[in-house]
C-alpha atoms as a PDB file:
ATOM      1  CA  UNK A   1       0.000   0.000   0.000  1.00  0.00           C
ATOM      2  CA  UNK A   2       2.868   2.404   0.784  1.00  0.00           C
ATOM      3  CA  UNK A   3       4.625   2.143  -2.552  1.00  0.00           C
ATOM      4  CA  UNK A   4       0.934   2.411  -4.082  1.00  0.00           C
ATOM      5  CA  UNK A   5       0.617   5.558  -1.806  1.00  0.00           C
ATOM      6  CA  UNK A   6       3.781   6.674  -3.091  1.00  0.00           C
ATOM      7  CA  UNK A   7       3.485   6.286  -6.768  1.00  0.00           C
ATOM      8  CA  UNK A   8      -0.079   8.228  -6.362  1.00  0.00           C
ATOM      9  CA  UNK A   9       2.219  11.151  -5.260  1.00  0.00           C
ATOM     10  CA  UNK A  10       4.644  10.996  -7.876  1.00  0.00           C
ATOM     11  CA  UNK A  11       1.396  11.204 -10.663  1.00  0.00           C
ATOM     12  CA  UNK A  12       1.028   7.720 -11.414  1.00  0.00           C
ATOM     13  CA  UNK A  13      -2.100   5.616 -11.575  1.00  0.00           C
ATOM     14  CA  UNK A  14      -2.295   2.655 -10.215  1.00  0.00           C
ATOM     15  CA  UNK A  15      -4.608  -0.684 -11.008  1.00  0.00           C
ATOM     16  CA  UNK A  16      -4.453  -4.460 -10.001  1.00  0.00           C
ATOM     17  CA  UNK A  17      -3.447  -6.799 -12.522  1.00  0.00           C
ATOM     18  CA  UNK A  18      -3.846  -9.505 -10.365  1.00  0.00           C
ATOM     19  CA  UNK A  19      -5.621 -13.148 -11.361  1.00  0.00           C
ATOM     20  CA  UNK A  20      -7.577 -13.216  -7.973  1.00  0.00           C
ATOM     21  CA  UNK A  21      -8.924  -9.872  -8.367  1.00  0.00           C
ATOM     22  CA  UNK A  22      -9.689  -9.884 -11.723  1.00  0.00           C
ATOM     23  CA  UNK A  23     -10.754 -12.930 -12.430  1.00  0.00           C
ATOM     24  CA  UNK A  24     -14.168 -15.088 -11.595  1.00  0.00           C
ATOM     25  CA  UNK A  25     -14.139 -17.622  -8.438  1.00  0.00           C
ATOM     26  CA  UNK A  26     -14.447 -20.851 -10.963  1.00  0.00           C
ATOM     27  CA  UNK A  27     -11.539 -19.924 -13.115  1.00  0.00           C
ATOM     28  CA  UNK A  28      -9.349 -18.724 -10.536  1.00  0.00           C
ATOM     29  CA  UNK A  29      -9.771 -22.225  -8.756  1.00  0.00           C
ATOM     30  CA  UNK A  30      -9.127 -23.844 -12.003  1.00  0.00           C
ATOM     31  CA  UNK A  31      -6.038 -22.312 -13.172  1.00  0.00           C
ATOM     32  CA  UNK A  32      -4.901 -22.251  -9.153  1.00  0.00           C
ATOM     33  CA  UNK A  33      -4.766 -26.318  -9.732  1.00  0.00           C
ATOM     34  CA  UNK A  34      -3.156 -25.828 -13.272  1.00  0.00           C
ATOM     35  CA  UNK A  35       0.644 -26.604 -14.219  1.00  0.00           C
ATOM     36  CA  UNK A  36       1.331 -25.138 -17.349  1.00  0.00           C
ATOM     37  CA  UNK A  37       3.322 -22.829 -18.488  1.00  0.00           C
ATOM     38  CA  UNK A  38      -0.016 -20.691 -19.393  1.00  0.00           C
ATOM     39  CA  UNK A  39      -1.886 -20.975 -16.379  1.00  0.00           C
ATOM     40  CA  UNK A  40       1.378 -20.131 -14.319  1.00  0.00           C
ATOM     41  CA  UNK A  41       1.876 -17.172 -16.276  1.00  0.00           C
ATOM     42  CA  UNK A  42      -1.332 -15.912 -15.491  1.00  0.00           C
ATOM     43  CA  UNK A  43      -1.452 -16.563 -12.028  1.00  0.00           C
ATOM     44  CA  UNK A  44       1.682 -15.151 -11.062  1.00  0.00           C
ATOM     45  CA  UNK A  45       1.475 -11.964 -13.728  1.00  0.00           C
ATOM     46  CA  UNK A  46       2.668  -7.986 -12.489  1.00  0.00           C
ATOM     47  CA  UNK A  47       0.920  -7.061  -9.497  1.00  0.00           C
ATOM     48  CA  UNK A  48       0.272  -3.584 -11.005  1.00  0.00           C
ATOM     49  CA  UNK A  49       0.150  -0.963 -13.794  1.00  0.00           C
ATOM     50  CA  UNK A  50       1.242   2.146 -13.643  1.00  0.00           C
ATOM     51  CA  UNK A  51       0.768   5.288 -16.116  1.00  0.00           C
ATOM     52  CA  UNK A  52       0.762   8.830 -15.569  1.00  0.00           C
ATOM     53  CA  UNK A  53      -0.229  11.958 -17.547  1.00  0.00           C
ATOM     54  CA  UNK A  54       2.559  11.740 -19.850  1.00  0.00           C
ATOM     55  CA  UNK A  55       1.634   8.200 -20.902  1.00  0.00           C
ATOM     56  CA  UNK A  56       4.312   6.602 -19.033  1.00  0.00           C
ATOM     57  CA  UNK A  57       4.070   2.670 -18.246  1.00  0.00           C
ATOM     58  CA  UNK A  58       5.699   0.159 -16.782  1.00  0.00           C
ATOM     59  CA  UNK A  59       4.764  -2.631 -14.693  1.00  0.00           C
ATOM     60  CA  UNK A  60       4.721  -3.373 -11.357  1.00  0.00           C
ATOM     61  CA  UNK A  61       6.032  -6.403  -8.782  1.00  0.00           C
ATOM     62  CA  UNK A  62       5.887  -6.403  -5.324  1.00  0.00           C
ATOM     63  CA  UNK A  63       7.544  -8.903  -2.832  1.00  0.00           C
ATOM     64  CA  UNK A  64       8.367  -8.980   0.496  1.00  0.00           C
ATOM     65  CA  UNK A  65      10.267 -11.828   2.357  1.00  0.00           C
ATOM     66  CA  UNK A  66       9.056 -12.337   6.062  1.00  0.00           C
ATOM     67  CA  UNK A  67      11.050 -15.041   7.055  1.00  0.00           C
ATOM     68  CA  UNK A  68      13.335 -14.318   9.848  1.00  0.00           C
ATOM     69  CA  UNK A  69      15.860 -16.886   9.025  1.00  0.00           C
ATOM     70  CA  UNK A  70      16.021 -16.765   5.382  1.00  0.00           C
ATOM     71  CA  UNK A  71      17.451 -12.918   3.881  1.00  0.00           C
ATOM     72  CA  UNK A  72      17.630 -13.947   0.256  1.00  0.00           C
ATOM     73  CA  UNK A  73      15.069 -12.089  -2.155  1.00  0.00           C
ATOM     74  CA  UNK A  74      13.100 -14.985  -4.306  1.00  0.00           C
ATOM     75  CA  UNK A  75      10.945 -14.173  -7.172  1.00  0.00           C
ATOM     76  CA  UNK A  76       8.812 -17.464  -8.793  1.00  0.00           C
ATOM     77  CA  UNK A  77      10.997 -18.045 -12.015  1.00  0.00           C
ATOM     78  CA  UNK A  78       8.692 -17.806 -15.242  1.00  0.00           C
ATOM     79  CA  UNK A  79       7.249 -14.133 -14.682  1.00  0.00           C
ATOM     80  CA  UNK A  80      10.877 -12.510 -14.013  1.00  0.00           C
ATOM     81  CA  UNK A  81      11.707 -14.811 -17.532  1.00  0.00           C
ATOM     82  CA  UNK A  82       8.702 -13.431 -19.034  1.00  0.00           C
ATOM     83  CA  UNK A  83       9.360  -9.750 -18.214  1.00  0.00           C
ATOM     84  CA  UNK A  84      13.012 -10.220 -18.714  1.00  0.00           C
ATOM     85  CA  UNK A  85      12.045 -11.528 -22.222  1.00  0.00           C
ATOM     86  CA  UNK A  86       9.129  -8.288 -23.129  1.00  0.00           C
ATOM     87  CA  UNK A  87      11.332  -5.708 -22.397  1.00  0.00           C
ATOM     88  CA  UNK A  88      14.209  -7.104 -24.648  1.00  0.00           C
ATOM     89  CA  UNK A  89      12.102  -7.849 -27.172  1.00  0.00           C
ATOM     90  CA  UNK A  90       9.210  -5.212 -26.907  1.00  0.00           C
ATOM     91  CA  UNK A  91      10.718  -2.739 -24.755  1.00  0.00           C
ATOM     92  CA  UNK A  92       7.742  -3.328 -22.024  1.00  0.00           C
ATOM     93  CA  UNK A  93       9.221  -2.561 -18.171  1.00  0.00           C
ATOM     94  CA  UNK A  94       8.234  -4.313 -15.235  1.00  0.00           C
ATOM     95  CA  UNK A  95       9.764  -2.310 -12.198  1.00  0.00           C
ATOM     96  CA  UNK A  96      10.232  -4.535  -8.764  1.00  0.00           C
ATOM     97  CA  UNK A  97       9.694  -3.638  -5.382  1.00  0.00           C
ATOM     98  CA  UNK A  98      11.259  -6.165  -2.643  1.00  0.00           C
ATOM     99  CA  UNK A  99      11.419  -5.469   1.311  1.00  0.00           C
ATOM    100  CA  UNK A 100      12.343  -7.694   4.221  1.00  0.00           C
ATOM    101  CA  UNK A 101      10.919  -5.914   7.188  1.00  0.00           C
ATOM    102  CA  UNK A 102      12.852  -8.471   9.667  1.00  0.00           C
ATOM    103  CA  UNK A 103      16.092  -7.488   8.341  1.00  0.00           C
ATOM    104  CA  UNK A 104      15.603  -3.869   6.918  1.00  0.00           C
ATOM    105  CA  UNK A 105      13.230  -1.350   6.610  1.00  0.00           C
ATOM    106  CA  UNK A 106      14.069  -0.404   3.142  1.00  0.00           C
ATOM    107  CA  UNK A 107      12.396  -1.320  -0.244  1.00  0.00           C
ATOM    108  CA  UNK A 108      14.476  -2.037  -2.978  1.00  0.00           C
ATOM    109  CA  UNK A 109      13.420  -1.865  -6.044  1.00  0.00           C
ATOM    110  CA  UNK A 110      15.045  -3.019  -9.811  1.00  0.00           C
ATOM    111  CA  UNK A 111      13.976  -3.820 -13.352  1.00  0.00           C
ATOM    112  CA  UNK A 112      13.169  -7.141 -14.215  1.00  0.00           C
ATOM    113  CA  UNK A 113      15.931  -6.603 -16.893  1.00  0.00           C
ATOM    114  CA  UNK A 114      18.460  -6.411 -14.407  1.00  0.00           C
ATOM    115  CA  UNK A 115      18.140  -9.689 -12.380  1.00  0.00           C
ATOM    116  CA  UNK A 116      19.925 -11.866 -14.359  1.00  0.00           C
ATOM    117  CA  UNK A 117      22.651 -10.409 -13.281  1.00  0.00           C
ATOM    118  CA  UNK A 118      21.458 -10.743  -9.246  1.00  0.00           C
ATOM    119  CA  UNK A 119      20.233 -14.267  -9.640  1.00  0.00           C
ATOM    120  CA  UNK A 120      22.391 -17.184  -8.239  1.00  0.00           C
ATOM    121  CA  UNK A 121      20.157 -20.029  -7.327  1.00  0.00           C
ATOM    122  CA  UNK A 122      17.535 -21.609  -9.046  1.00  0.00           C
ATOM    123  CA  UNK A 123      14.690 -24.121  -7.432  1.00  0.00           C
ATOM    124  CA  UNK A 124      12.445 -26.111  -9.106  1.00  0.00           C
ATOM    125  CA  UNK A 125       9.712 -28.208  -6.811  1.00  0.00           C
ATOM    126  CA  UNK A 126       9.711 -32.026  -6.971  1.00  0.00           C
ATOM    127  CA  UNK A 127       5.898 -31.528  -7.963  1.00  0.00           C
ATOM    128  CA  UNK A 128       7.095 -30.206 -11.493  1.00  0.00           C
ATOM    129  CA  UNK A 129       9.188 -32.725 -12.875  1.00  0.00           C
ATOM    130  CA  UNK A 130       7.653 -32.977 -15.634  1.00  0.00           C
ATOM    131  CA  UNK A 131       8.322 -29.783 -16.628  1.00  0.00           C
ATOM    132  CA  UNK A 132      11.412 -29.661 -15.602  1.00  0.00           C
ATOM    133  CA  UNK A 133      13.301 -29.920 -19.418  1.00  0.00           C
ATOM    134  CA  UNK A 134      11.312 -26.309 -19.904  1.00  0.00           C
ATOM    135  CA  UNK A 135      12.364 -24.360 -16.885  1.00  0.00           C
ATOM    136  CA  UNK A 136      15.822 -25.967 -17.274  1.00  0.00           C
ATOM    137  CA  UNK A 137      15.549 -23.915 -20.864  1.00  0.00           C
ATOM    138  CA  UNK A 138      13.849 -20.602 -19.286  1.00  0.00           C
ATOM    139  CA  UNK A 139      17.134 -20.994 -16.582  1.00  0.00           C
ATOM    140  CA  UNK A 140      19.705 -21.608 -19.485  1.00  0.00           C
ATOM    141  CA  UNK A 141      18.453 -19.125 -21.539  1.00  0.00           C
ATOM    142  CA  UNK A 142      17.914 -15.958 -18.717  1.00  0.00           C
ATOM    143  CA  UNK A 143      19.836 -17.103 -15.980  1.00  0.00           C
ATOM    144  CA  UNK A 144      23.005 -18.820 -17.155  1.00  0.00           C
ATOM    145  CA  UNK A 145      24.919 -18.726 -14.333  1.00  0.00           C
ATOM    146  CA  UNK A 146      22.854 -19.555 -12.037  1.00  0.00           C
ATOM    147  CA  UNK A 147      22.662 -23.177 -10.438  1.00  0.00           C
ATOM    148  CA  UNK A 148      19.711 -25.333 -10.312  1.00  0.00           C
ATOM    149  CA  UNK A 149      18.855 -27.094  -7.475  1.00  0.00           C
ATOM    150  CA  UNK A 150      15.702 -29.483  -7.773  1.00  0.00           C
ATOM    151  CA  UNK A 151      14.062 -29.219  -4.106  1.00  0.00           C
ATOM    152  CA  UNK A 152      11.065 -31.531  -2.133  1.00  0.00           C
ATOM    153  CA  UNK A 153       8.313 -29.754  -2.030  1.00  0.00           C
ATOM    154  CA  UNK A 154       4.277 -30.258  -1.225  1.00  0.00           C
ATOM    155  CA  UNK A 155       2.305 -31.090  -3.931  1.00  0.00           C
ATOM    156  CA  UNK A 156      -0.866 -28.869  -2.993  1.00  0.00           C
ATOM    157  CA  UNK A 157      -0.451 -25.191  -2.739  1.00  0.00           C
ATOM    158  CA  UNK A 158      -0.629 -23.847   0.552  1.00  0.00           C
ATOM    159  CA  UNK A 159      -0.238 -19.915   1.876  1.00  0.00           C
ATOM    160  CA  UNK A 160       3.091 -21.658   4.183  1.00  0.00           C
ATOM    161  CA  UNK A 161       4.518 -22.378   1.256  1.00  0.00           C
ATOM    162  CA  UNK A 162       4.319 -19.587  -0.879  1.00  0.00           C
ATOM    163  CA  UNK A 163       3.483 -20.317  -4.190  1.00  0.00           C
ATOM    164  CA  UNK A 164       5.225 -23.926  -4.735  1.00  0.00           C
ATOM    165  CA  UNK A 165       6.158 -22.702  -7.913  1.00  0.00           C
ATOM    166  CA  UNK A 166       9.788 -22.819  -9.607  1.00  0.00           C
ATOM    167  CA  UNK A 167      11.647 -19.555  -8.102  1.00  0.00           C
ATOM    168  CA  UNK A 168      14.601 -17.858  -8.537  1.00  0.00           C
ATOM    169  CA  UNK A 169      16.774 -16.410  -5.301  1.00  0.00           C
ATOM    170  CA  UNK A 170      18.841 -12.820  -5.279  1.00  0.00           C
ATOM    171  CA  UNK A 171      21.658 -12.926  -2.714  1.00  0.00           C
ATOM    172  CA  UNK A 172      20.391 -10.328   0.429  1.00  0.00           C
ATOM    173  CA  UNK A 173      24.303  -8.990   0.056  1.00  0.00           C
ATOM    174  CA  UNK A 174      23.497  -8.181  -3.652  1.00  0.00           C
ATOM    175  CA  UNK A 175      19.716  -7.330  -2.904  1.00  0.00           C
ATOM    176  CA  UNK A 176      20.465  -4.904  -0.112  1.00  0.00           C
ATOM    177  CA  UNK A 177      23.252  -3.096  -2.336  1.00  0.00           C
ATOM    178  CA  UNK A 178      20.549  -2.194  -5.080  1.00  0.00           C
ATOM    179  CA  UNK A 179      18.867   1.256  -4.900  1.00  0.00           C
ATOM    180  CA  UNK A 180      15.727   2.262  -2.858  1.00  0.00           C
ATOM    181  CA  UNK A 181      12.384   1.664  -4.641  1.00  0.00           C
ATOM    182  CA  UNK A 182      12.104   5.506  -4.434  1.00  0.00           C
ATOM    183  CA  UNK A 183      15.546   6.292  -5.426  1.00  0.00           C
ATOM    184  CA  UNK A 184      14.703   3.912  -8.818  1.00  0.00           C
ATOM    185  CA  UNK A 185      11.008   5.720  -9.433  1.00  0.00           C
ATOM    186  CA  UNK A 186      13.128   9.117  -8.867  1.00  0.00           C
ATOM    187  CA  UNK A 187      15.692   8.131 -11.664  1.00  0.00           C
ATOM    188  CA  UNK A 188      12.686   6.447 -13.573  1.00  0.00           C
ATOM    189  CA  UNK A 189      10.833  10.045 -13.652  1.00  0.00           C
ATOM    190  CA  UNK A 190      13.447  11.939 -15.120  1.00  0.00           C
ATOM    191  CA  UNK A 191      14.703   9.196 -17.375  1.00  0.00           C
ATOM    192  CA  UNK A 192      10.545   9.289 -18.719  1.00  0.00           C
ATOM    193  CA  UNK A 193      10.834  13.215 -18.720  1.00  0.00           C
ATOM    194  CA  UNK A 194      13.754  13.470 -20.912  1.00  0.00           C
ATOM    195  CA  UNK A 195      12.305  11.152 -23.460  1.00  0.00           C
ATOM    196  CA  UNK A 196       9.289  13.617 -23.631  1.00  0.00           C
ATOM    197  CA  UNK A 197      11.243  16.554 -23.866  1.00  0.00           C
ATOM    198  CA  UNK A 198      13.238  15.444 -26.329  1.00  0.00           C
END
């Protein structure tokens, strides 16, 4: 809500792009027991979108960490692909917002175009071996230096395990080096601004 609040101050509007808001009760349940590479897409799409008067738009992702053991920033692997792969290809930004209130009260915040140069570890759930040939290809072909690990995992979803979805993890030393989420939207603004006056 803060960064919501915050973007609302800077001129932006801002609207959910979420599955489970947008979506009706039968085909959220459906696609929330669906595997493929569709129905993940769409259940894990950009939080929000955000345009302001001069037409500017980008994306957004938030995520927050509350473990108290665990600092690491994870992100469920085929969206950050997906947005990685739009904005090389169509330009589109997706702008992400990541705070760990146990171990920092700042949010960071990056481009989804950046991360494959944060990522180092890449985990994909027992329950999805059968995919795992295609997120094997998604990790060779965004994250190439990253290392796979195939983990145990339930095979229902369940809020205590997040999403049980493949995910990708940014180091909290290379997370917490990043910029601010405000310092990014700051150097976003003017970036926009100079487009337009030019």
């Amino acid at each position: 809500m803060e960064v919501k609040i915050h973007l609302n101050q800077a001129g932006y509007d801002v609207e959910d792009l979420t599955y489970h808001k947008n979506l009706s009760s039968n085909l959220k349940e459906r696609l929330r027991k669906l595997d493929s590479p569709t129905a993940l897409l769409i259940r894990t799409r950009a939080d929000r979108i955000c345009v302001n008067k001069n037409g500017d738009t980008f994306m957004l992702e938030a995520k927050t960490h509350a473990s108290k053991i665990y600092r690491d920033c994870t992100i469920e692997l085929l969206p950050l692909a997906h947005h990685i792969s739009v904005y090389h290809d169509f330009k589109v930004k997706c702008m992400y917002v990541y705070r760990n209130d146990n171990f920092s009260n700042i949010k960071h915040g990056f481009y989804a175009e950046d991360a494959p140069n944060m990522v180092d570890k890449i985990f994909i759930p027992s329950r999805y071996q059968h995919m795992e040939k295609f997120f094997r290809n998604l990790a060779a072909r965004f994250f190439p230096l990253a290392k796979i690990i195939n983990i145990h995992k339930p095979t229902h979803h369940s809020q205590n395990i997040g999403s049980g979805d493949p995910f990708v993890t940014i180091p909290h030393e290379i997370i917490h080096k990043v910029k601010s989420f405000e310092q990014l939207l700051e150097r976003h603004i003017n970036t926009s601004n100079l487009k337009i006056a030019s």
